[in-house]
Every structure is written in C-alpha cells, then in structure tokens.
N, C-alpha and C. Protein backbone atom coordinates (compact mmCIF):
# COMPACT_ATOMS: atom_id res chain seq x y z
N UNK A 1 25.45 62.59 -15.08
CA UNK A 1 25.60 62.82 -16.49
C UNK A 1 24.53 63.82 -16.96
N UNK A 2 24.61 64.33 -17.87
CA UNK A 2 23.90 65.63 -18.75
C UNK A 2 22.62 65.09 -19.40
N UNK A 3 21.45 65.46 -18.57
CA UNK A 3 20.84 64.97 -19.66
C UNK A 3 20.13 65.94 -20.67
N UNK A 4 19.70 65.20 -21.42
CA UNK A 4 18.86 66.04 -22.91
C UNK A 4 18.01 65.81 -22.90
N UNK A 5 17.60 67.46 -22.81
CA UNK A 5 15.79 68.21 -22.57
C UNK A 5 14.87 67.79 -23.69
N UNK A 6 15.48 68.37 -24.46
CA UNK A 6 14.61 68.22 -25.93
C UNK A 6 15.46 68.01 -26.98
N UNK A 7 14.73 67.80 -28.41
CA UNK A 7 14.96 67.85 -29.91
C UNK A 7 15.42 68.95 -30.51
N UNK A 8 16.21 69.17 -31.42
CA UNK A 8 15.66 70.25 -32.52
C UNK A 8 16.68 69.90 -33.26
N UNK A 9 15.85 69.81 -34.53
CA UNK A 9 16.16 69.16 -36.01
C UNK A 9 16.90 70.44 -36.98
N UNK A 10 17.31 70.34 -37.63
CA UNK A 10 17.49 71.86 -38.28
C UNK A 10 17.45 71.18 -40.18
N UNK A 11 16.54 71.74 -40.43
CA UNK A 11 16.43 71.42 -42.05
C UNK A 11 16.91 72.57 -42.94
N UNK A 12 17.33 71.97 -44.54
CA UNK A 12 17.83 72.51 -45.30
C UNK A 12 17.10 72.57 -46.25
N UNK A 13 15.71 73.80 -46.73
CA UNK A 13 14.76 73.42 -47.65
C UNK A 13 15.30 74.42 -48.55
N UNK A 14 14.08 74.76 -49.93
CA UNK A 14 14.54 75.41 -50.99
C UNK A 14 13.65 76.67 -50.79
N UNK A 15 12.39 76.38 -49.96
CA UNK A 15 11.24 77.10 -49.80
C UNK A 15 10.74 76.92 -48.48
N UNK A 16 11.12 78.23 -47.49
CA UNK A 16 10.92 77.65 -46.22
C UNK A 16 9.55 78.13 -45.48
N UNK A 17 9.10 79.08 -46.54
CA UNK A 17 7.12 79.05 -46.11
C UNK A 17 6.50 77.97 -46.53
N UNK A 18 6.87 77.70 -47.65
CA UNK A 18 5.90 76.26 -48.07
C UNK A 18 6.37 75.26 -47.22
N UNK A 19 7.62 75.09 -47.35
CA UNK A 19 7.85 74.06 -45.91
C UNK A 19 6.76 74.01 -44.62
N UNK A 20 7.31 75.57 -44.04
CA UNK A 20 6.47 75.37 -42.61
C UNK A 20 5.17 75.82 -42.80
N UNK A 21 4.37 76.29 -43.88
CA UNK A 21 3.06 75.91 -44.19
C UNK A 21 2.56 74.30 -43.68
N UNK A 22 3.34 73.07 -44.73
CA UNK A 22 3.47 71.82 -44.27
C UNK A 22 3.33 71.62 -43.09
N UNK A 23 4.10 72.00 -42.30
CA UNK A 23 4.53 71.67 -41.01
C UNK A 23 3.27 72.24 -40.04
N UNK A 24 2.82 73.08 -40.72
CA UNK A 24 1.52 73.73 -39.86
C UNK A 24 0.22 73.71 -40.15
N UNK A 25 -0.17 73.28 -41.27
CA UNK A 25 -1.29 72.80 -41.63
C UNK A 25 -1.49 70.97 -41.91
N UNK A 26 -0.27 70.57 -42.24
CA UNK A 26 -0.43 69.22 -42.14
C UNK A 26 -0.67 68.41 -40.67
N UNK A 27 0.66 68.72 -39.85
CA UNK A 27 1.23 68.15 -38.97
C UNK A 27 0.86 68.84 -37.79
N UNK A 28 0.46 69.81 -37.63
CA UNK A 28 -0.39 70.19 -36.59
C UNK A 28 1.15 71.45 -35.77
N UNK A 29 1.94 71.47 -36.10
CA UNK A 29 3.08 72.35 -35.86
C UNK A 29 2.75 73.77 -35.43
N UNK A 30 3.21 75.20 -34.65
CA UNK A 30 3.00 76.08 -34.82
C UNK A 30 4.23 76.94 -34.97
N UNK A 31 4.32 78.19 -35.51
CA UNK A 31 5.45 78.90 -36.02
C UNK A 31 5.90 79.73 -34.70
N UNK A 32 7.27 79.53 -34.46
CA UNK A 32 7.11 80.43 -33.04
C UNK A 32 8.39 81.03 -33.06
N UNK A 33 9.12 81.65 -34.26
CA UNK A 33 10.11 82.23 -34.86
C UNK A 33 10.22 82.69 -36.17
N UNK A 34 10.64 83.63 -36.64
CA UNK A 34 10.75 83.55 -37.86
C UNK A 34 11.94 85.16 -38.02
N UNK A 35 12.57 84.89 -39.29
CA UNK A 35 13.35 86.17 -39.77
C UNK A 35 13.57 85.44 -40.93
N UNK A 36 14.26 86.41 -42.21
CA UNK A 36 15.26 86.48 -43.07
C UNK A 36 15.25 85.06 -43.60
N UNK A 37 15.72 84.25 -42.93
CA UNK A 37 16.49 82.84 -43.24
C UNK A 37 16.28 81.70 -43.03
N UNK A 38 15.01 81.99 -41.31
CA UNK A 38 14.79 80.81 -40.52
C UNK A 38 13.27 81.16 -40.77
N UNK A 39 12.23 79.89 -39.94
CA UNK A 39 11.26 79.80 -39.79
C UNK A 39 11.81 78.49 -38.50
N UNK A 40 11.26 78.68 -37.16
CA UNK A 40 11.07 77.57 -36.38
C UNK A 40 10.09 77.48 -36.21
N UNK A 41 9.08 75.79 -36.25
CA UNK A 41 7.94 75.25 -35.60
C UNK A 41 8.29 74.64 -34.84
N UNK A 42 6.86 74.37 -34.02
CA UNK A 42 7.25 73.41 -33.24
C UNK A 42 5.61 72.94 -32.42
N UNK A 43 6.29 71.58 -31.96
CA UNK A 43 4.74 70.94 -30.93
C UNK A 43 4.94 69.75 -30.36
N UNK A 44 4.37 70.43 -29.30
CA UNK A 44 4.89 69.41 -28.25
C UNK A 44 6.34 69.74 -27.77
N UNK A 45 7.04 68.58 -27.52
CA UNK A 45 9.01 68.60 -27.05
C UNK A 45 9.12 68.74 -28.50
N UNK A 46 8.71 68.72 -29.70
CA UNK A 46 9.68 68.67 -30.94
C UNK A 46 9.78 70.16 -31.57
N UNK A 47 10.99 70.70 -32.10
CA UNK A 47 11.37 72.23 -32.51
C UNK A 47 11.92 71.40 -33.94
N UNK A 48 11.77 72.00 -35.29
CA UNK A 48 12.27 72.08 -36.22
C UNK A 48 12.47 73.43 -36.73
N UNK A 49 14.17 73.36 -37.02
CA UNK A 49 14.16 74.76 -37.38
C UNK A 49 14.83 74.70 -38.78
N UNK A 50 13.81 75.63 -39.66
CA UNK A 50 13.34 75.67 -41.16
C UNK A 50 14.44 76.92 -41.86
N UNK A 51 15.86 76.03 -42.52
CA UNK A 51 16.27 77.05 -43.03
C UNK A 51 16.64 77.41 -44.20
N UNK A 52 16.17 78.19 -45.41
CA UNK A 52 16.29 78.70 -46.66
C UNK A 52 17.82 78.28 -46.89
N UNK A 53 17.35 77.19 -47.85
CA UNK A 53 18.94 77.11 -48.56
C UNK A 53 18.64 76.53 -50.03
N UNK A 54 18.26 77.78 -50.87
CA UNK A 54 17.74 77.42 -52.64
C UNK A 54 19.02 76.65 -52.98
N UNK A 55 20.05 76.41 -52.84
CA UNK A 55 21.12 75.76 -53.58
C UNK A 55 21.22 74.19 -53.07
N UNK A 56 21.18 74.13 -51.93
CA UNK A 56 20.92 72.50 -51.23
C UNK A 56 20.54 71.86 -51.93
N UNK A 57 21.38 70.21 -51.77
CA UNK A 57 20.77 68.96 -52.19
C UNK A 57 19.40 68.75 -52.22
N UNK A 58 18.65 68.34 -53.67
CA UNK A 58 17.20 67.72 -53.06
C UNK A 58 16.89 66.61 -52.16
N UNK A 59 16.51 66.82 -51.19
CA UNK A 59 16.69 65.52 -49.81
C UNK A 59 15.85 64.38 -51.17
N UNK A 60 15.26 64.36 -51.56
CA UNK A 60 14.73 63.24 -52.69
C UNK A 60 15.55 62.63 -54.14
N UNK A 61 16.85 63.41 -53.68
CA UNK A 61 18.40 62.72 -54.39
C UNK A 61 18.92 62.15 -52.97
N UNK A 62 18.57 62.05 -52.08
CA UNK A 62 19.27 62.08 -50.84
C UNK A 62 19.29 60.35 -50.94
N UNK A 63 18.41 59.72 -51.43
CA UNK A 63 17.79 57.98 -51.09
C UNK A 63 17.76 57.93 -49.19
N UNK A 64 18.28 56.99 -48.74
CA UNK A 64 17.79 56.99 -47.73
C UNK A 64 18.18 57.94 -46.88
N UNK A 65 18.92 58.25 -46.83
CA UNK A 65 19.24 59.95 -46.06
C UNK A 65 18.68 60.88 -46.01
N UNK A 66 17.39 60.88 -47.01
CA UNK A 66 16.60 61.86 -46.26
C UNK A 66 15.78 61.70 -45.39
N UNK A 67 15.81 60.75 -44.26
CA UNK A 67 14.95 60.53 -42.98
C UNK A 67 15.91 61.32 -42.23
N UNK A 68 15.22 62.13 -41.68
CA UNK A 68 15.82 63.34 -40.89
C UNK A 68 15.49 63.08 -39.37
N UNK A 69 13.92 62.55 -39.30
CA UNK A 69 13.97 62.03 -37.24
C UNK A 69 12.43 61.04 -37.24
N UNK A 70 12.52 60.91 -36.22
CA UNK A 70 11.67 59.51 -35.73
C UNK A 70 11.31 60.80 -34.36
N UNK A 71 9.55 60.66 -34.50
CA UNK A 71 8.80 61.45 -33.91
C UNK A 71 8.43 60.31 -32.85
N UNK A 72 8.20 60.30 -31.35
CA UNK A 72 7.57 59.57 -30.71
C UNK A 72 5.96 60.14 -30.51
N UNK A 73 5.36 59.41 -30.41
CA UNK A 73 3.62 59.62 -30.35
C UNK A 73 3.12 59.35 -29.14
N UNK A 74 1.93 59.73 -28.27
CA UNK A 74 1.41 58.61 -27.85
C UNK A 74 0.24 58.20 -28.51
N UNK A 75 -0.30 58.52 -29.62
CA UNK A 75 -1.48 57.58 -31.00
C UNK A 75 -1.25 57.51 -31.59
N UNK A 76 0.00 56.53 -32.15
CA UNK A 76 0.33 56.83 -33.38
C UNK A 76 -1.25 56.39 -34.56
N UNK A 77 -1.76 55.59 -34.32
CA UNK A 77 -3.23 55.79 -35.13
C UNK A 77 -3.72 56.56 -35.29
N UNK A 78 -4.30 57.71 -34.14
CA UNK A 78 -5.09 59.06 -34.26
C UNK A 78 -4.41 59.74 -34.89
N UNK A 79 -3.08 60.25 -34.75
CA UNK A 79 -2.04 60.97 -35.89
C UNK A 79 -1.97 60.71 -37.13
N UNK A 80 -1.84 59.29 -37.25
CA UNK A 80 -1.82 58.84 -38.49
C UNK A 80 -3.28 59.15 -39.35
N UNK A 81 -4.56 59.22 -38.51
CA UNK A 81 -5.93 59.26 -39.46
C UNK A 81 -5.36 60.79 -39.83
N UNK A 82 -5.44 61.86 -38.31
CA UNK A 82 -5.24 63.27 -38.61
C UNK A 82 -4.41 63.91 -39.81
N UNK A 83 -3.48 62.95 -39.98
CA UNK A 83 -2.28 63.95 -40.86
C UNK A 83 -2.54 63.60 -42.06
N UNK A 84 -3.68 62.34 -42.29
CA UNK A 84 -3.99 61.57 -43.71
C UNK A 84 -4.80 62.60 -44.51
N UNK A 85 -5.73 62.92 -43.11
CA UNK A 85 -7.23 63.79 -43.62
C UNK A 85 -6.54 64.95 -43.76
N UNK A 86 -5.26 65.65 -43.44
CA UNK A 86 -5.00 66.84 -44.18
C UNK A 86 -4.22 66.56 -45.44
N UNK A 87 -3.53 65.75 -45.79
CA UNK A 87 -3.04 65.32 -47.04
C UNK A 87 -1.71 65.02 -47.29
N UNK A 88 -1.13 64.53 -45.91
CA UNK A 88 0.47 63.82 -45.48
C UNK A 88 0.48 62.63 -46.83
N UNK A 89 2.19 63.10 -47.42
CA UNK A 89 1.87 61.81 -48.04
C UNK A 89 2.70 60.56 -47.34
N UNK A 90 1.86 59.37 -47.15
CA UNK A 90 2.10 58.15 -46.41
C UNK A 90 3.24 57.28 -47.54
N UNK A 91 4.46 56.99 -46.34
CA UNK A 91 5.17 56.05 -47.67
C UNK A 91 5.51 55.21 -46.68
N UNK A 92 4.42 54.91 -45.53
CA UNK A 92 4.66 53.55 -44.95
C UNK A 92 3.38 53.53 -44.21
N UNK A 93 2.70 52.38 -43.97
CA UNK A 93 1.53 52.29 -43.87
C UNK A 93 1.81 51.79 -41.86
N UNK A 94 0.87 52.47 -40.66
CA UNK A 94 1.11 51.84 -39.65
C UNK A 94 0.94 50.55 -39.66
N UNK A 95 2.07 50.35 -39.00
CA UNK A 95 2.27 48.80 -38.78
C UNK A 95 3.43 48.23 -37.41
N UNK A 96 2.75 47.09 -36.58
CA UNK A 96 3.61 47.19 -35.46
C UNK A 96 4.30 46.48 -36.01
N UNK A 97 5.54 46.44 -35.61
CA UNK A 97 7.47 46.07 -35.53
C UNK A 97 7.81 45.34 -34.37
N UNK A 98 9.23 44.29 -34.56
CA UNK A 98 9.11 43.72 -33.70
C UNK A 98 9.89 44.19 -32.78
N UNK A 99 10.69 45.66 -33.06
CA UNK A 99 10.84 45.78 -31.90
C UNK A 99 10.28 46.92 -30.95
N UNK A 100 8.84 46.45 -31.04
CA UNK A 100 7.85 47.14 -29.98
C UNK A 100 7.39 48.37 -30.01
N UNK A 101 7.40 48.79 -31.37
CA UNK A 101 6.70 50.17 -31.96
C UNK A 101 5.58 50.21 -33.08
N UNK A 102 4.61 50.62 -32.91
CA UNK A 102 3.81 50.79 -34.19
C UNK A 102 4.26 51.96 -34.49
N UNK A 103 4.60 51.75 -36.12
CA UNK A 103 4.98 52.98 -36.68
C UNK A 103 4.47 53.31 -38.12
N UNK A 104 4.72 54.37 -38.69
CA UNK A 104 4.31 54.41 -39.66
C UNK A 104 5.37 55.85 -40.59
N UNK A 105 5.33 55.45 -41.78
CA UNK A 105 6.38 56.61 -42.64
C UNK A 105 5.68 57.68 -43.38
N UNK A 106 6.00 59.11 -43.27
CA UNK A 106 5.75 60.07 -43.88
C UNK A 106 6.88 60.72 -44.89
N UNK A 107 6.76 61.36 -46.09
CA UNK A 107 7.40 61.93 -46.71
C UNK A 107 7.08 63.68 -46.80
N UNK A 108 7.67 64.77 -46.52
CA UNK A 108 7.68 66.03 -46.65
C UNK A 108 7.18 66.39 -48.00
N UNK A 109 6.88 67.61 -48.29
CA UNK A 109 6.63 68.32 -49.82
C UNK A 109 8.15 68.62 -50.23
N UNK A 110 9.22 68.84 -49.29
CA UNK A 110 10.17 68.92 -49.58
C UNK A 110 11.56 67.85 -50.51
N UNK A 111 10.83 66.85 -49.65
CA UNK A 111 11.13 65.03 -49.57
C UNK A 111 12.07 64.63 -48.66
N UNK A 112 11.49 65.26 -47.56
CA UNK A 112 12.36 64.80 -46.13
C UNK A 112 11.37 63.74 -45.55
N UNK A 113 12.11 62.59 -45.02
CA UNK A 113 11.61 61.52 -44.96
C UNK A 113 11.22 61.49 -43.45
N UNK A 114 10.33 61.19 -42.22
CA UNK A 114 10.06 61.12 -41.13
C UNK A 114 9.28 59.85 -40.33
N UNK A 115 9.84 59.24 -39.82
CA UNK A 115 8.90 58.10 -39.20
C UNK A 115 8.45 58.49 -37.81
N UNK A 116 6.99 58.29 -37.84
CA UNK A 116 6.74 58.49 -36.84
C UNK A 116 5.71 56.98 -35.81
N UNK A 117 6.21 57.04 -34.34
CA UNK A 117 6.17 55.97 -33.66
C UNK A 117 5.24 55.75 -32.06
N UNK A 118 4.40 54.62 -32.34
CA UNK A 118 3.87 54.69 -30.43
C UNK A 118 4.95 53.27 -30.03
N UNK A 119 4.88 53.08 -29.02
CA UNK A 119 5.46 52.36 -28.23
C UNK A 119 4.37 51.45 -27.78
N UNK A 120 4.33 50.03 -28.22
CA UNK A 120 3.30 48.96 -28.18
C UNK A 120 3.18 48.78 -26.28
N UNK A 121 2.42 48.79 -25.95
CA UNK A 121 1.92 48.38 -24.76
C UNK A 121 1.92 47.19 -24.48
C-alpha cells in the first residue's frame, strides 16, 4: 500500500504576509516559496501553504471548523514555553488526555485553530 511522506495543509487567509510573518516569527516556521498568491512555510515534515483569499470565510465564523491540523511534537512543553514567549495565543492550556497525548491548543492571528501534541511515554 502507498504510503504518505508528509503533510501539507493549504490555508485560506485574508493577509498572507501577516499570516506567514505568524508562522515565522511565532512558530518557528521558515518561508521556502513565495509568488503572487502563495507564501509556503514550513519545519520540520510540516509544509503549510499560505493562500491570499481577501473574500474567504473568517475561519473565526468558522466555530469549530477552524482547526485546520494537529501538529505532532516531540516537547510538547518546550514548544509550548517557546511559542508563549513569542506571543502564540493559547486557547488550551497543556494538558495530558486520556488518550495518551499531552496536548495543548493554539489559535492563529488569522483564527485558524491548531492543536498541537507529544505522545505520553
């Protein structure tokens, strides 16, 4: 069977420098594309690719639909201090789950919703 290499997310923002500004000064992301329409980051296995769409739904009319992906970690603590001290806003505090993840919730400047996760040992 086929398997799958990697991720890539594709978002629908209003502002896609300020977006991947976010994505690169918050989250530790780097820009490794760009033209016209798109902006892709990326780090690590994860690629998000950032695309200008001023008319799009606000993902923050979205309610729970705007969680767009579940990041795997291996700290999710150290991430979680890192992305605090640049100014991520937290809309879930780490906490382990019972089913065997400490995780914790982030919200975008955009209001794309992201959980990100370690795998309890």
């Amino acid at each position: 069977m086929t398997k799958i290499l990697r991720n890539h997310y594709v978002l629908a923002v209003h502002d896609k420098k300020s977006s991947a500004e976010f994505y690169e000064s918050v989250l530790g992301f780097e820009i490794y594309y760009e033209d016209e329409g798109w902006i892709f980051v990326a780090k690590d296995n994860c690629s998000i690719m950032i695309d200008e769409c001023p008319g799009s739904i606000d993902p923050n009319k979205l309610g729970d639909h705007s969680y767009f992906g579940y990041l795997m970690v291996d700290d999710a603590d150290s991430y979680f201090n890192q992305i605090k001290l640049f100014g991520a806003n937290i809309i879930v505090e780490p906490e382990n789950k019972p089913w065997g993840m400490r995780e914790f919730g982030i919200k975008t400047p955009d209001g794309h919703r992201i959980m990100i996760g370690e795998e309890i040992k």
